[in-house]
C-alpha atoms as a PDB file:
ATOM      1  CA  UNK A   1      -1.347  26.279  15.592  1.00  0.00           C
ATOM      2  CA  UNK A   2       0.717  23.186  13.721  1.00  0.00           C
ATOM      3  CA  UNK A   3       2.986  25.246  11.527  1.00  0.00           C
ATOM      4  CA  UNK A   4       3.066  23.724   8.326  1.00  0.00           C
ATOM      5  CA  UNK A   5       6.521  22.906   5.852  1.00  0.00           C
ATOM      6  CA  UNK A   6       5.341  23.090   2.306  1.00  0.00           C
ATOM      7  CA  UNK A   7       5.477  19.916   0.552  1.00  0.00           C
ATOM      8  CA  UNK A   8       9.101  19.195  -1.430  1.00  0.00           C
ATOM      9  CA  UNK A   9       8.084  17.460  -5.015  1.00  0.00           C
ATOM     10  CA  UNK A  10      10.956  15.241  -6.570  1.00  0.00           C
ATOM     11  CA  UNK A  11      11.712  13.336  -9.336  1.00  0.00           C
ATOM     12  CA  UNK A  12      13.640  10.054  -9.038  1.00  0.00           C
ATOM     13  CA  UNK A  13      12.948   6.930  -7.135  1.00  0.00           C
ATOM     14  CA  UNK A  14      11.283   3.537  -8.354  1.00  0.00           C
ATOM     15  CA  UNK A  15       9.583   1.898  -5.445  1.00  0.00           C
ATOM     16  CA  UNK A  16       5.783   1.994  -6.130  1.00  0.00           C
ATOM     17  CA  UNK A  17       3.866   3.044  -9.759  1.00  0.00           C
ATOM     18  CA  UNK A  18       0.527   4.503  -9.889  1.00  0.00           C
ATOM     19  CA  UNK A  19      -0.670   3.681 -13.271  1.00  0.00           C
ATOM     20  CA  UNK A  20      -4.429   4.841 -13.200  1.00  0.00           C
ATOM     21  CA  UNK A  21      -5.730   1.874 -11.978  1.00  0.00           C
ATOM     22  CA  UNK A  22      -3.177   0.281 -10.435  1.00  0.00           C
ATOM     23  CA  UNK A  23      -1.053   0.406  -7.548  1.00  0.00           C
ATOM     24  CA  UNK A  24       2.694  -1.237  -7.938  1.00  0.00           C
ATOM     25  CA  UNK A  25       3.777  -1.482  -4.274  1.00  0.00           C
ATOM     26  CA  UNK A  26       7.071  -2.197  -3.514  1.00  0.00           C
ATOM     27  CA  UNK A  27       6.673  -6.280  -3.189  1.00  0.00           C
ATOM     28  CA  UNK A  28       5.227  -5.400  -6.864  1.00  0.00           C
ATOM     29  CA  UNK A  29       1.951  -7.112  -5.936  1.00  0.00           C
ATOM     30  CA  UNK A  30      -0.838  -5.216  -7.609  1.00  0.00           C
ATOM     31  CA  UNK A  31      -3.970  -4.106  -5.875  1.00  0.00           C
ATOM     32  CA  UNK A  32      -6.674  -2.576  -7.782  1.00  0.00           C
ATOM     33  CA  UNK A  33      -7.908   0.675  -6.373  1.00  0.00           C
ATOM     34  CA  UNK A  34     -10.279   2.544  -8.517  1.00  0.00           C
ATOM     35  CA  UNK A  35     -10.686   5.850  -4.951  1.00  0.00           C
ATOM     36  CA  UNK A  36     -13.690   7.052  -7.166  1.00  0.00           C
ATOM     37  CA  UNK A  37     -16.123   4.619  -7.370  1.00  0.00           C
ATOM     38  CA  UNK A  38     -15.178   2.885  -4.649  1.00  0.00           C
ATOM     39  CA  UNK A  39     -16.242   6.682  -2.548  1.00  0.00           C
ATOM     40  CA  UNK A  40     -19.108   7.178  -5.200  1.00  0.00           C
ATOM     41  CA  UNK A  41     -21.746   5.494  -3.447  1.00  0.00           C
ATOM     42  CA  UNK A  42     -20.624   6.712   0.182  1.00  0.00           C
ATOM     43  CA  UNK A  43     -20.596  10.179  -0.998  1.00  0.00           C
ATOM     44  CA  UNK A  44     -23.877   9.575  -2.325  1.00  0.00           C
ATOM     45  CA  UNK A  45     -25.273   8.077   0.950  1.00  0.00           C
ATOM     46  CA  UNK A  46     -23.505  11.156   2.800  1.00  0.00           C
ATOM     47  CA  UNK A  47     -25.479  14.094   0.087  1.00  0.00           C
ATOM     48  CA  UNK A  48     -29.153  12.279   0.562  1.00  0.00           C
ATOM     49  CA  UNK A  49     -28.737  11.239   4.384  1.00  0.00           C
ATOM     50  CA  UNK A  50     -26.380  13.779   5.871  1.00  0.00           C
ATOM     51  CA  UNK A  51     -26.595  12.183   9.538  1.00  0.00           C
ATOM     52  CA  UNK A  52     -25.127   8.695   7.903  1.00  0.00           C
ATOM     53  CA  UNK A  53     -21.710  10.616   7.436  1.00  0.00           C
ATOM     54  CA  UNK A  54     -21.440  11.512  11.076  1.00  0.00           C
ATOM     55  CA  UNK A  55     -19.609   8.935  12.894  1.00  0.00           C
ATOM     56  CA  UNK A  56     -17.804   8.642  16.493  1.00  0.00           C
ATOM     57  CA  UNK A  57     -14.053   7.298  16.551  1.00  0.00           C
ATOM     58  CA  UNK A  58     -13.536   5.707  20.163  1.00  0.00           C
ATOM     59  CA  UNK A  59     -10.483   4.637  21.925  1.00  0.00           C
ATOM     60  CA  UNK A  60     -10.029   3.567  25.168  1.00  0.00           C
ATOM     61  CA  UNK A  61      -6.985   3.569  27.503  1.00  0.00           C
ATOM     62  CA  UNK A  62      -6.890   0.543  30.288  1.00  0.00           C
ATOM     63  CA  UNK A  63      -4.352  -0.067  32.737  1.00  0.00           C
ATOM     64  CA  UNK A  64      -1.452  -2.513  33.138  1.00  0.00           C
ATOM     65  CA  UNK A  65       0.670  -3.879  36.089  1.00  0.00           C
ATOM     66  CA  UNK A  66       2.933  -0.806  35.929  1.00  0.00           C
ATOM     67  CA  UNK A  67       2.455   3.003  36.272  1.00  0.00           C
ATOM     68  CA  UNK A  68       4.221   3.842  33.082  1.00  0.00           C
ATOM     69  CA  UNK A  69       2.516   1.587  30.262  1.00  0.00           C
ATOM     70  CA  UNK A  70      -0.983   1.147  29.028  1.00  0.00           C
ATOM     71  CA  UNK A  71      -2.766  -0.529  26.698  1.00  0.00           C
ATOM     72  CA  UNK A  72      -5.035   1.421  23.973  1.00  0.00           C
ATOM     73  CA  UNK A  73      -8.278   0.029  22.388  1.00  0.00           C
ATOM     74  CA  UNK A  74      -9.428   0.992  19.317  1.00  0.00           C
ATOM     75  CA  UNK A  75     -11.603  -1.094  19.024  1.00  0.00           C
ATOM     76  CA  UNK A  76     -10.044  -3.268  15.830  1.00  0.00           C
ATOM     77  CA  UNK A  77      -6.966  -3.542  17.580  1.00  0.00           C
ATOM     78  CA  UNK A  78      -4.942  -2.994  20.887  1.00  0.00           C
ATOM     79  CA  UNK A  79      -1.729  -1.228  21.080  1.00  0.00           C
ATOM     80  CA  UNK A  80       1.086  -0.710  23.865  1.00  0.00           C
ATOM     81  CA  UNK A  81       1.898   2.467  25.023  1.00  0.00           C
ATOM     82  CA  UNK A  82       3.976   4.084  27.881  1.00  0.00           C
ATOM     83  CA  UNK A  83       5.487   6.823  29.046  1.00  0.00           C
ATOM     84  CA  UNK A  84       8.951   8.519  27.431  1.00  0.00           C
ATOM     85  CA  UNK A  85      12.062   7.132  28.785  1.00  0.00           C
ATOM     86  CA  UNK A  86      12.617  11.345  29.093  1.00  0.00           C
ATOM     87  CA  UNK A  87       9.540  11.135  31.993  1.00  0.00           C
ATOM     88  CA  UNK A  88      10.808   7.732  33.613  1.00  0.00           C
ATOM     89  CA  UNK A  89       9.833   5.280  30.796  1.00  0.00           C
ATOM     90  CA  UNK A  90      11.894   2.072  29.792  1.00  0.00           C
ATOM     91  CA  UNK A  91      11.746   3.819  25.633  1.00  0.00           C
ATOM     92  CA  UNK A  92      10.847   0.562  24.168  1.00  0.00           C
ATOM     93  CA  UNK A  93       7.138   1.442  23.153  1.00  0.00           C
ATOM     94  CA  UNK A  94       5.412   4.036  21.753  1.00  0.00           C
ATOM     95  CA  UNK A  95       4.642   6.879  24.199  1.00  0.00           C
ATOM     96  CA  UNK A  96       1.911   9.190  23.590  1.00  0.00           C
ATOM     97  CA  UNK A  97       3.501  11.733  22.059  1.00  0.00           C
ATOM     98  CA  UNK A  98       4.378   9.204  19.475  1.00  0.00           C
ATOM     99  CA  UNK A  99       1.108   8.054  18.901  1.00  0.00           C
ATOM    100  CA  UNK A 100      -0.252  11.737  18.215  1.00  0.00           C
ATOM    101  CA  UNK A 101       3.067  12.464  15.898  1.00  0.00           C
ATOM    102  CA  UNK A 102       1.849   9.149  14.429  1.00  0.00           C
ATOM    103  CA  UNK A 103      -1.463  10.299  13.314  1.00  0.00           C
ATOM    104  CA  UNK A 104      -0.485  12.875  11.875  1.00  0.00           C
ATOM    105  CA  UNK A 105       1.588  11.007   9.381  1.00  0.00           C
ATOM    106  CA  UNK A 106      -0.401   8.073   8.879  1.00  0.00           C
ATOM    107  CA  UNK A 107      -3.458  10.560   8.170  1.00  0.00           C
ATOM    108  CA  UNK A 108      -1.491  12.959   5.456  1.00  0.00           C
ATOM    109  CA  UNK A 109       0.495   9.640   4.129  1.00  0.00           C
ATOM    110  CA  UNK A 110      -2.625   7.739   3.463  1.00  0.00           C
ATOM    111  CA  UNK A 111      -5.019  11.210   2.150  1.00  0.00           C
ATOM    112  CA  UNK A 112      -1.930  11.910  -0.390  1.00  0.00           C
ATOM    113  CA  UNK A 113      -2.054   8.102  -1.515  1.00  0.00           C
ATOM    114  CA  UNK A 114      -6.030   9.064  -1.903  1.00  0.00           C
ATOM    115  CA  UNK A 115      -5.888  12.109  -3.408  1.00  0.00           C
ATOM    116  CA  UNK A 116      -3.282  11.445  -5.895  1.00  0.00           C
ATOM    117  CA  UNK A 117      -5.383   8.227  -7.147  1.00  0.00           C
ATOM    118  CA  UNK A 118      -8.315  10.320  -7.307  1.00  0.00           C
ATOM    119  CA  UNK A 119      -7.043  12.624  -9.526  1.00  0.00           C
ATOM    120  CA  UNK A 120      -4.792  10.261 -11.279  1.00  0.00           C
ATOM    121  CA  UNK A 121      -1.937  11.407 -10.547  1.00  0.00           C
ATOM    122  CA  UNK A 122       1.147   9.039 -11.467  1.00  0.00           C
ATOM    123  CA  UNK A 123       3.196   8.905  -8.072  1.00  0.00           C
ATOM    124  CA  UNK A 124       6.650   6.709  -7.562  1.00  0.00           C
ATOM    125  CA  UNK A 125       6.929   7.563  -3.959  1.00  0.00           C
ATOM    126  CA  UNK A 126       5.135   9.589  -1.451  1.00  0.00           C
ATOM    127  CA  UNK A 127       6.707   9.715   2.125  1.00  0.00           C
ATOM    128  CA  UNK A 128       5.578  11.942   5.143  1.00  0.00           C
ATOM    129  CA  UNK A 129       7.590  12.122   8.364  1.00  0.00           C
ATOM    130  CA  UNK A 130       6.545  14.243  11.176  1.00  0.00           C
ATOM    131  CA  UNK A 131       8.419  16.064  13.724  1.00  0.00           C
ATOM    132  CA  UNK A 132       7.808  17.422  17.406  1.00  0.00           C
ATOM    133  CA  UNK A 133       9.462  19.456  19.726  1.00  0.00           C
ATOM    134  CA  UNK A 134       8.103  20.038  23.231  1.00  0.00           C
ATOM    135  CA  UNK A 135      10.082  20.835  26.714  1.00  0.00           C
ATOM    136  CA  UNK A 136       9.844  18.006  29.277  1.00  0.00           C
ATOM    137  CA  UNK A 137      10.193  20.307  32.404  1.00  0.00           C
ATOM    138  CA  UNK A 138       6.363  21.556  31.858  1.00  0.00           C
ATOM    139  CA  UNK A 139       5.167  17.826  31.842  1.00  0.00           C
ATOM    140  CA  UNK A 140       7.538  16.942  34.946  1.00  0.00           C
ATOM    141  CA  UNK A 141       6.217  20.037  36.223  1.00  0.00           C
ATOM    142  CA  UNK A 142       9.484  21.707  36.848  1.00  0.00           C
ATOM    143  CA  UNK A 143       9.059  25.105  35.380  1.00  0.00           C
ATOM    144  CA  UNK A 144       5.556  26.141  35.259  1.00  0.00           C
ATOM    145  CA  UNK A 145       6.507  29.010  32.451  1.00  0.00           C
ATOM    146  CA  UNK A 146       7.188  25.940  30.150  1.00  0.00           C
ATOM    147  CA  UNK A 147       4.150  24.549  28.933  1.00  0.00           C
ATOM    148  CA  UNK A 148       3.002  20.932  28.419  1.00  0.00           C
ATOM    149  CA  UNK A 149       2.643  19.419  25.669  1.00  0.00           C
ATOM    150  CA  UNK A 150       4.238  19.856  21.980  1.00  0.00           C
ATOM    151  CA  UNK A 151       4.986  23.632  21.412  1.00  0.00           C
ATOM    152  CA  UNK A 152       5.783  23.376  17.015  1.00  0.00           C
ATOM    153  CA  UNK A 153       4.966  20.056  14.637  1.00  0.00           C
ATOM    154  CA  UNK A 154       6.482  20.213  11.472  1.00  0.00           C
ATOM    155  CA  UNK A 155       5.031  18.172   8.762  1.00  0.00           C
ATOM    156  CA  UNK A 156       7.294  16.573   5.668  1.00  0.00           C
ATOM    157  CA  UNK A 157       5.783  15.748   2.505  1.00  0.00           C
ATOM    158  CA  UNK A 158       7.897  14.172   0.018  1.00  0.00           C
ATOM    159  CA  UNK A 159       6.426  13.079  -3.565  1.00  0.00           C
ATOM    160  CA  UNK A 160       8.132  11.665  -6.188  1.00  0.00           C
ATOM    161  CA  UNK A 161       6.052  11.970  -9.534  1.00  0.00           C
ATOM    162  CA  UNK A 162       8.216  12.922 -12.108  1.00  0.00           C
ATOM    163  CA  UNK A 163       5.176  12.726 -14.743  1.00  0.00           C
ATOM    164  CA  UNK A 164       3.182  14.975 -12.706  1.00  0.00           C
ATOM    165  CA  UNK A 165       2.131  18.555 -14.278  1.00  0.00           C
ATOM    166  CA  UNK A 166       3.139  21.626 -11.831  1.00  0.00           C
ATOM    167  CA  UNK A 167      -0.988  21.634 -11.588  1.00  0.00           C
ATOM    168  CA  UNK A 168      -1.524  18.261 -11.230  1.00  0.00           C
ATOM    169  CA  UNK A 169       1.268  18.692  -8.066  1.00  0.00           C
ATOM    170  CA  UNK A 170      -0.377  21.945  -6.933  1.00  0.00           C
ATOM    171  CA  UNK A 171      -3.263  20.633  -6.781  1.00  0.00           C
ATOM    172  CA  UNK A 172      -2.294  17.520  -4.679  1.00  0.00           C
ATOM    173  CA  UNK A 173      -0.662  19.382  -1.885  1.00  0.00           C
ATOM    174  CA  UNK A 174      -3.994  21.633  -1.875  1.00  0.00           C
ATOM    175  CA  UNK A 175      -6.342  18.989  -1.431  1.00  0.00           C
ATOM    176  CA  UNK A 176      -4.257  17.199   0.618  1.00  0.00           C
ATOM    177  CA  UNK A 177      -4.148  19.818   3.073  1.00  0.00           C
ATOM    178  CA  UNK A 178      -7.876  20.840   2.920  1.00  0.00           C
ATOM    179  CA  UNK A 179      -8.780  17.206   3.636  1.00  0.00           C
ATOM    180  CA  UNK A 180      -6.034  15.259   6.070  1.00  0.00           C
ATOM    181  CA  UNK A 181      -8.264  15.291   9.049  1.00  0.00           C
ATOM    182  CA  UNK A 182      -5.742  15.514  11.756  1.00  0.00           C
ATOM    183  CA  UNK A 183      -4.002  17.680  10.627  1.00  0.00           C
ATOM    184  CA  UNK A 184      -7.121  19.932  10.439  1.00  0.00           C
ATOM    185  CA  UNK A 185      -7.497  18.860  13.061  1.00  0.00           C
ATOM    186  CA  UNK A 186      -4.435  19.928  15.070  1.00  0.00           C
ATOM    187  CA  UNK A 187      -4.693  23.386  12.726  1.00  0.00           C
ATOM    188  CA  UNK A 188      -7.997  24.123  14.019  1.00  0.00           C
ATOM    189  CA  UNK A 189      -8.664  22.553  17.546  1.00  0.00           C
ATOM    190  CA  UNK A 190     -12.216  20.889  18.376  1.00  0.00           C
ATOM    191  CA  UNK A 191     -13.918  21.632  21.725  1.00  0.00           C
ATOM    192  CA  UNK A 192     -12.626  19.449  24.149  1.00  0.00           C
ATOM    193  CA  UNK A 193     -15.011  18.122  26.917  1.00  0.00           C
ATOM    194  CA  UNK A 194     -13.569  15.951  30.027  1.00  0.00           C
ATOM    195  CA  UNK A 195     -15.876  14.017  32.129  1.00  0.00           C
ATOM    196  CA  UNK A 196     -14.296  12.408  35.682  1.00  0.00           C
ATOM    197  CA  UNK A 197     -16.221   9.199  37.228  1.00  0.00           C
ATOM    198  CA  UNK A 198     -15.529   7.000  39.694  1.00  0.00           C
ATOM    199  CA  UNK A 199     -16.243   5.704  43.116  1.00  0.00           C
ATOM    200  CA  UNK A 200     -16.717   7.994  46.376  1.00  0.00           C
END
């Protein structure tokens, strides 16, 4: 279960301005984003073909020259990874745990942005920062009563929209929630298959 720290709505700051149509990021270049018609004609592909909205997200992990790094393949792009420095790692790249803390934020940062254009809500600032605690004797295998992997993530939310309406705010943590795939993801666990090949 990701326990889940309800979002903290402020209002000061001056580094980006949603005006309704567009975006002032903090280099104050402007980008138009318009979230509803540019998803209007995938949401209508999705309602009259149902099997066009199901897609499959694959990443692959290959091996370097050392034990405790590897390199991960999205598929658009290739990252570093390797193992804590608390595990044996040198601590100069991103370990897993990282990447997986990293999801989570990128996924409620960028559905926030999304859902806060959508419903035109004027935003100055939103920030997300995620935090995760876990016990490295159950991964070194020291202690088998501690277990692997993270045991709480705590998710920070942290909007500045000081024209917002205590609706308008409401309502953007709400949907926020409801539709930030990992973290629904993390909430509510898929079924996990693992396949093993390889040569006798």
């Amino acid at each position: 279960m990701l326990p889940f720290i309800p979002t903290r709505f402020k209002t000061q700051g001056q580094r980006g301005v949603w005006t309704g149509e567009w975006w002032l990021s903090r280099t104050n270049n402007e980008v138009a984003v318009d979230i509803r018609s540019l998803q209007k004609p995938l949401k209508e592909q999705y309602r009259n073909d149902p099997n066009a909205s199901k897609i499959t997200i694959r990443a692959k992990g290959g091996q370097t020259d050392v034990p405790i790094a590897c390199s991960v393949d999205i598929g658009r792009a290739i990252y570093q990874a390797e193992a804590h420095k608390g595990v044996g790692g040198a601590g100069a790249g991103a370990c897993s745990g990282d990447l997986l803390l990293g999801a989570l934020a990128a996924c409620a940062q960028i559905t926030c942005q999304m859902v806060a254009a959508a419903m035109g809500i004027p935003t100055e600032r939103i920030e997300v920062r995620v935090d995760g605690d876990l016990d490295l004797r159950g991964t070194l295998g020291i202690s088998k009563d501690v277990p692997v992997g993270f045991e709480s993530i705590r998710l920070y939310l942290d909007v500045d929209a000081p024209k917002a309406t205590p609706e308008q705010l409401r309502g953007l943590q709400e949907k926020t929630e409801e539709y930030c795939v990992v973290m629904q993801t993390l909430k509510r666990p898929p079924s996990l298959q693992i396949e093993w090949a390889g040569r006798d």
